[in-house]
C-alpha atoms as a PDB file:
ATOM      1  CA  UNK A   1       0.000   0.000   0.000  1.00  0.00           C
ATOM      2  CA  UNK A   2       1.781   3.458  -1.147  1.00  0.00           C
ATOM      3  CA  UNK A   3       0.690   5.818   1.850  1.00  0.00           C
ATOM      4  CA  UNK A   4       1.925   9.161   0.194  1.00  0.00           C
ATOM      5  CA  UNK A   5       2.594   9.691  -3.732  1.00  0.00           C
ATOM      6  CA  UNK A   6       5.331  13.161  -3.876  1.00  0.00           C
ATOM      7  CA  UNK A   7       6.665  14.817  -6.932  1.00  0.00           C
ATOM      8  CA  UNK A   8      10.017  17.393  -6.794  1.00  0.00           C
ATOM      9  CA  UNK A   9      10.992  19.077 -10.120  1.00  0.00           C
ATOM     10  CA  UNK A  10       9.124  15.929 -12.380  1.00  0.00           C
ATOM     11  CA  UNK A  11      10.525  13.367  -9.843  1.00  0.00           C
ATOM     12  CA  UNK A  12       8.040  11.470  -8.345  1.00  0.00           C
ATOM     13  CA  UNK A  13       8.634   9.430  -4.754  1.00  0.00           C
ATOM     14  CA  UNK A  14       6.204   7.139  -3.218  1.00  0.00           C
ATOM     15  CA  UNK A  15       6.580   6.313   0.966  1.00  0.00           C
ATOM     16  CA  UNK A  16       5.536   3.137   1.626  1.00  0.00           C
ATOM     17  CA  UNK A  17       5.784   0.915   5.060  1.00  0.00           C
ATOM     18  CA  UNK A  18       8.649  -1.109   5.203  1.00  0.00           C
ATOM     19  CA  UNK A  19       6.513  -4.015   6.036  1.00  0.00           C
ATOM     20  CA  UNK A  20       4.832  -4.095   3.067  1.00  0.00           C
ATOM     21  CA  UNK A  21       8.033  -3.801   0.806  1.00  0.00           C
ATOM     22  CA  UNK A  22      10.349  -5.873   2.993  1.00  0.00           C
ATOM     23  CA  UNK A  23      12.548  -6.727  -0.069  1.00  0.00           C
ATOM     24  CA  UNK A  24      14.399  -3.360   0.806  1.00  0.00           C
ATOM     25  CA  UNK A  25      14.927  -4.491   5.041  1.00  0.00           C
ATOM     26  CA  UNK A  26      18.595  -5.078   3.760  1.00  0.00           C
ATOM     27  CA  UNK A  27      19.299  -2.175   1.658  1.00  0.00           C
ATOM     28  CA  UNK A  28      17.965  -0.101   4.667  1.00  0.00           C
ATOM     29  CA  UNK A  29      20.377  -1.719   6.987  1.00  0.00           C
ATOM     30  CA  UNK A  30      22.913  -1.045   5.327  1.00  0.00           C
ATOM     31  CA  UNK A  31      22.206   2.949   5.065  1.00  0.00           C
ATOM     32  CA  UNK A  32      21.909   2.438   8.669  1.00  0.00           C
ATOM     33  CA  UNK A  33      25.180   0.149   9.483  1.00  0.00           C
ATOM     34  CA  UNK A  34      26.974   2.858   7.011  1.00  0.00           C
ATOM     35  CA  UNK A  35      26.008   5.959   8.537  1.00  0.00           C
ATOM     36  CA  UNK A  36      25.756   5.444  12.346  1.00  0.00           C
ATOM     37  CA  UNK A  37      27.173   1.829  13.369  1.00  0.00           C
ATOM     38  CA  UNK A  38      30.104   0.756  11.169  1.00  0.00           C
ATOM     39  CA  UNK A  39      32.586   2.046  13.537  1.00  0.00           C
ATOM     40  CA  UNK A  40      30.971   0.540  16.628  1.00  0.00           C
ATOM     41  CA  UNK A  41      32.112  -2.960  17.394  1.00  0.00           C
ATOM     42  CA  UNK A  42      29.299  -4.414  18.561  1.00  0.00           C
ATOM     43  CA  UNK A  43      26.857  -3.519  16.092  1.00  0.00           C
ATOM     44  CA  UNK A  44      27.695  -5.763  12.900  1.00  0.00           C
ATOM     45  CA  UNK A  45      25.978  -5.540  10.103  1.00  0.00           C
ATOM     46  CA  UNK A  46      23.615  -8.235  10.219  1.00  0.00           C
ATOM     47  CA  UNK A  47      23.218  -7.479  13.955  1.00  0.00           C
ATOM     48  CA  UNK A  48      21.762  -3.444  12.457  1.00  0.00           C
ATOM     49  CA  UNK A  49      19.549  -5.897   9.590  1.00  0.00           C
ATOM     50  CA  UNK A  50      18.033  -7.979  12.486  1.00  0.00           C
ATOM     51  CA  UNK A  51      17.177  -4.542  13.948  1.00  0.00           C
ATOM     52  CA  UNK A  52      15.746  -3.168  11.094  1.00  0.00           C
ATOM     53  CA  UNK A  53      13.507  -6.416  10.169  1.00  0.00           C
ATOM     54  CA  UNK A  54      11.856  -6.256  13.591  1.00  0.00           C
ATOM     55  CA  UNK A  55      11.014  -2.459  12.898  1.00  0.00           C
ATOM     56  CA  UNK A  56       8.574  -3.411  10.258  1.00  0.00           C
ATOM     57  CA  UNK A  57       5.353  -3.038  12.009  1.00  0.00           C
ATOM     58  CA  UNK A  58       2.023  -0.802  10.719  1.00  0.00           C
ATOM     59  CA  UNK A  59      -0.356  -0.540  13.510  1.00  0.00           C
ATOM     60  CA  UNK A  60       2.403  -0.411  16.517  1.00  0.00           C
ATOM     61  CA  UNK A  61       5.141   1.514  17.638  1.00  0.00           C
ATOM     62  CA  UNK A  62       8.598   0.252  15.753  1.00  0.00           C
ATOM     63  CA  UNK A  63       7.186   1.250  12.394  1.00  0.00           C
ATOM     64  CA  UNK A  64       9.673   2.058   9.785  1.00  0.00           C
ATOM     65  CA  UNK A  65       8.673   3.552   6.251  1.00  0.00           C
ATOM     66  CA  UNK A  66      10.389   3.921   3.308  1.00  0.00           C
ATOM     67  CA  UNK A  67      10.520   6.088  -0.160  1.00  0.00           C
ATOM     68  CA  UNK A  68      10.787   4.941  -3.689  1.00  0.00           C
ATOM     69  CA  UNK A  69      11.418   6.526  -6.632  1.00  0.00           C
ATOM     70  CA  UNK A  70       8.913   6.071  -9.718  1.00  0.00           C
ATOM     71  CA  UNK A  71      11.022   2.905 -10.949  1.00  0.00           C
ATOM     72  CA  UNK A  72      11.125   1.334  -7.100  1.00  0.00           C
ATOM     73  CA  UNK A  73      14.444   2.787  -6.550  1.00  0.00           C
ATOM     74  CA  UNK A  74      14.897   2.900  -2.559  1.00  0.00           C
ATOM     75  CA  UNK A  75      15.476   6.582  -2.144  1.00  0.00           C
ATOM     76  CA  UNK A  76      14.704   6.845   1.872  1.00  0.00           C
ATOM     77  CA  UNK A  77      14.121   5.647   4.977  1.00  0.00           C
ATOM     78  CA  UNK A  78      12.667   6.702   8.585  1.00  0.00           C
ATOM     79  CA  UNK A  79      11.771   4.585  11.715  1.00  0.00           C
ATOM     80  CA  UNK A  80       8.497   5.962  14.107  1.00  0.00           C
ATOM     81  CA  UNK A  81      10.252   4.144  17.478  1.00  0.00           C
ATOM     82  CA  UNK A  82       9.039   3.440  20.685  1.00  0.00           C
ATOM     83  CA  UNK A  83      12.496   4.026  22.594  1.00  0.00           C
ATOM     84  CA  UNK A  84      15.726   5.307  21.985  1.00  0.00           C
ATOM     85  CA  UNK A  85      17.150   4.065  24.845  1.00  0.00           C
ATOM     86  CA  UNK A  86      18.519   7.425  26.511  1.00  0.00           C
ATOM     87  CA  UNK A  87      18.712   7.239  30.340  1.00  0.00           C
ATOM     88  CA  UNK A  88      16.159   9.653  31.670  1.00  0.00           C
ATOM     89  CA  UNK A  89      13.944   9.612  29.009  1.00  0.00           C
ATOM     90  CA  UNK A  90      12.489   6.162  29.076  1.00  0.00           C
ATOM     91  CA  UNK A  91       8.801   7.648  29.354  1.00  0.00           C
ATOM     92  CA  UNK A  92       8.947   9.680  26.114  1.00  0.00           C
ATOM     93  CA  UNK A  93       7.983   7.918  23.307  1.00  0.00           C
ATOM     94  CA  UNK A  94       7.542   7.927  20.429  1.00  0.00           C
ATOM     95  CA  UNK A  95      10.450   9.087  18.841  1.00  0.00           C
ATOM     96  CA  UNK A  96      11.437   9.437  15.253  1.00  0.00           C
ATOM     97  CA  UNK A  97      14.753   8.218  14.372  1.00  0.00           C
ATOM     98  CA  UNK A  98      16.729   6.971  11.658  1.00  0.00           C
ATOM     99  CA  UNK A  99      16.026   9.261   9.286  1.00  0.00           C
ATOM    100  CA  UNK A 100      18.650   8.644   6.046  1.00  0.00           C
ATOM    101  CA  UNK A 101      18.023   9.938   2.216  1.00  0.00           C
ATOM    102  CA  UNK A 102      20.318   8.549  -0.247  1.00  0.00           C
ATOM    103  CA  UNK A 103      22.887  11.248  -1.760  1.00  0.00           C
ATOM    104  CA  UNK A 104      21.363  11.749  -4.847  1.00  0.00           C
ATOM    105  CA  UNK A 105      17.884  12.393  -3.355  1.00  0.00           C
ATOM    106  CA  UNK A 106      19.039  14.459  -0.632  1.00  0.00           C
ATOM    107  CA  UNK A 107      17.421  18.358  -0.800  1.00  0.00           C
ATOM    108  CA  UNK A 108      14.264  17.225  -2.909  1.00  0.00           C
ATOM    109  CA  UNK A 109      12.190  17.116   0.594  1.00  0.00           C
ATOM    110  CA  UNK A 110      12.263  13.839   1.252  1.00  0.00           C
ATOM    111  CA  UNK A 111      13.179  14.129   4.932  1.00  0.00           C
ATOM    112  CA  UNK A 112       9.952  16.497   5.573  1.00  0.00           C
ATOM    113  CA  UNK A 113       7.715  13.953   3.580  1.00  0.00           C
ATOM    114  CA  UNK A 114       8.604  10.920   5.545  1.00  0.00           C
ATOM    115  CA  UNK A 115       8.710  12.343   8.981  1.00  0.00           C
ATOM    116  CA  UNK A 116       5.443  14.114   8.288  1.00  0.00           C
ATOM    117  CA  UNK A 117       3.519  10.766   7.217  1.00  0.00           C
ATOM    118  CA  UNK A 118       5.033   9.398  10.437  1.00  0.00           C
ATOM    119  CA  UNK A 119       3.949  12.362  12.435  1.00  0.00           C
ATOM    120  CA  UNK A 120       0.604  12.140  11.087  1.00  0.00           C
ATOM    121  CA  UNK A 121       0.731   8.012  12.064  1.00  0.00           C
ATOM    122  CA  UNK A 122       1.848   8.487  15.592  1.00  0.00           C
ATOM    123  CA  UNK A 123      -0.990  10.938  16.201  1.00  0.00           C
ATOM    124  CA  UNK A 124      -3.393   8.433  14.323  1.00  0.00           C
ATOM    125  CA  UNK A 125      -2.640   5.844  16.742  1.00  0.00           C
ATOM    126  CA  UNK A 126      -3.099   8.846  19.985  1.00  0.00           C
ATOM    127  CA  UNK A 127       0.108  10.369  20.689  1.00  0.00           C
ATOM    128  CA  UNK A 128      -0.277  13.812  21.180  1.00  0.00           C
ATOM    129  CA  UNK A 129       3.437  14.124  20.629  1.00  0.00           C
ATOM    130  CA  UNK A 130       7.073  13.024  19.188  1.00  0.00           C
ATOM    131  CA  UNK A 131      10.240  13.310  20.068  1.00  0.00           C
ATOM    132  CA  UNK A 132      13.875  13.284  18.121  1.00  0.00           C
ATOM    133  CA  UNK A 133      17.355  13.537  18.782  1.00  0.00           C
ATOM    134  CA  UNK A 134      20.448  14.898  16.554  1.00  0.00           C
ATOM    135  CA  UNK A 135      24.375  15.918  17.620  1.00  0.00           C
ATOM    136  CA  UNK A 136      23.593  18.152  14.241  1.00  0.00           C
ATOM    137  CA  UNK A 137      21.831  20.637  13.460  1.00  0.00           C
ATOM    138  CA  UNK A 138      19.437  19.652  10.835  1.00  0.00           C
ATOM    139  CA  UNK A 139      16.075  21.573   9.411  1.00  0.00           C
ATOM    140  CA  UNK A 140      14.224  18.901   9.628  1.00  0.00           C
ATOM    141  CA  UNK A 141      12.973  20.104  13.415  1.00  0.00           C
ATOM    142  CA  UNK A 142      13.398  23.795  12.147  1.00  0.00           C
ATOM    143  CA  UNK A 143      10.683  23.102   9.452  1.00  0.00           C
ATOM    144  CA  UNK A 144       8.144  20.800  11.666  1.00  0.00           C
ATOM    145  CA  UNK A 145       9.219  23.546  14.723  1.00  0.00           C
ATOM    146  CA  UNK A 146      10.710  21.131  17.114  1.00  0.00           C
ATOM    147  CA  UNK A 147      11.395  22.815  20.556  1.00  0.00           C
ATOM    148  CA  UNK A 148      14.642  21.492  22.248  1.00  0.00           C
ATOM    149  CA  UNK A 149      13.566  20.087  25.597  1.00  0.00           C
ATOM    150  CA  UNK A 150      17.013  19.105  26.848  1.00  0.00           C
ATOM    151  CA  UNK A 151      20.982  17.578  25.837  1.00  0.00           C
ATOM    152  CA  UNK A 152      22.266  13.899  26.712  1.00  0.00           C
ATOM    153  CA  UNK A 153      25.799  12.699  26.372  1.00  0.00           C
ATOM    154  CA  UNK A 154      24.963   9.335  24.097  1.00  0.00           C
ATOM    155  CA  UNK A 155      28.210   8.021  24.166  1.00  0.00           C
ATOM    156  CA  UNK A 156      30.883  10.324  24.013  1.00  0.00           C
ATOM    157  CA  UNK A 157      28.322  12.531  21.650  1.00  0.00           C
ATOM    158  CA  UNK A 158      26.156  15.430  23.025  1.00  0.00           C
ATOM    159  CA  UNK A 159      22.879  15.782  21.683  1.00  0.00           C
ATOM    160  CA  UNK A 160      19.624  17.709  21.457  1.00  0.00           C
ATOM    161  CA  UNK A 161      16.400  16.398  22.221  1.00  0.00           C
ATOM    162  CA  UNK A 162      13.907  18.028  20.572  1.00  0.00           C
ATOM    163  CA  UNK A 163       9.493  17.554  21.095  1.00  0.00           C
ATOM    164  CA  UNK A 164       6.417  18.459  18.703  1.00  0.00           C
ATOM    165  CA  UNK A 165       3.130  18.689  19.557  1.00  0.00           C
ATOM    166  CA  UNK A 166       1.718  16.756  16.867  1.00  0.00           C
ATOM    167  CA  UNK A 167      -2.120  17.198  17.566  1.00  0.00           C
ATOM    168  CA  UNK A 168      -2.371  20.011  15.138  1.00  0.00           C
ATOM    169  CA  UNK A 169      -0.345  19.019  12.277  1.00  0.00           C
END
């Protein structure tokens, strides 16, 4: 089921739920593995897939979506989480998370368009809010107006949590 059809300049993208194409749970583990985990012993690469594959729910929290170009080229992924395991924040949820756009898609908007569809999930299922966190500073929670609610050391890393009030988007 395609939950949200999006053309940029005569490109068109199409953000499914990673359940329903789960042909693409290893391509998105390994944007994931790449990006955050390669350097961390512990988290091997099929280790990040097993991850993924058990984030590939539609009606409960641990809900990852991802885009497609018009000829099913993976373009995108994001994950609607329950926990991000930060000490001290165990009672927030959910969170958005593992938000990565493949280089040559990056700046076409693909980053709002999946965390809005999961925005607009997490308040269909009756959260009122969501949370993120980024060391960076992105516009991603510039354009959706995150406020930053606090900082925790995630590793040796410092990094911004940020909440939206989702009820109104």
């Amino acid at each position: 089921m395609t939950l949200f059809h999006y053309d940029y300049e005569n490109a068109m993208y199409t953000i499914h739920y990673l359940a329903d194409k789960p042909e693409f749970i290893e391509t998105v583990a390994r944007w994931y593995w790449e990006e955050w985990h390669r350097d961390i012993e512990k988290w091997s690469l099929d280790y990040v897939t097993e991850l993924v594959g058990l984030c590939c729910n539609k009606n409960k929290l641990n809900i990852n979506m991802i885009a497609l170009t018009q000829n099913g080229e993976p373009a995108g992924a994001m994950s609607l989480l329950e926990d991000e395991f930060l000490p001290g924040w165990e009672n927030k949820k959910p969170w958005l998370g593992g938000l990565y756009i493949a280089p040559k898609h990056r700046n076409k908007g693909l980053a709002y368009r999946l965390s809005y569809t999961l925005m607009n999930k997490a308040m269909n299922m009756g959260f009122d809010e969501v949370y993120l966190f980024t060391k960076e500073i992105h516009k991603l929670p510039q354009r959706h107006h995150f406020v930053p609610v606090g900082e925790q050391h995630y590793g040796e890393e410092l990094y911004t949590i940020y909440r939206k009030d989702i009820l109104s988007i």
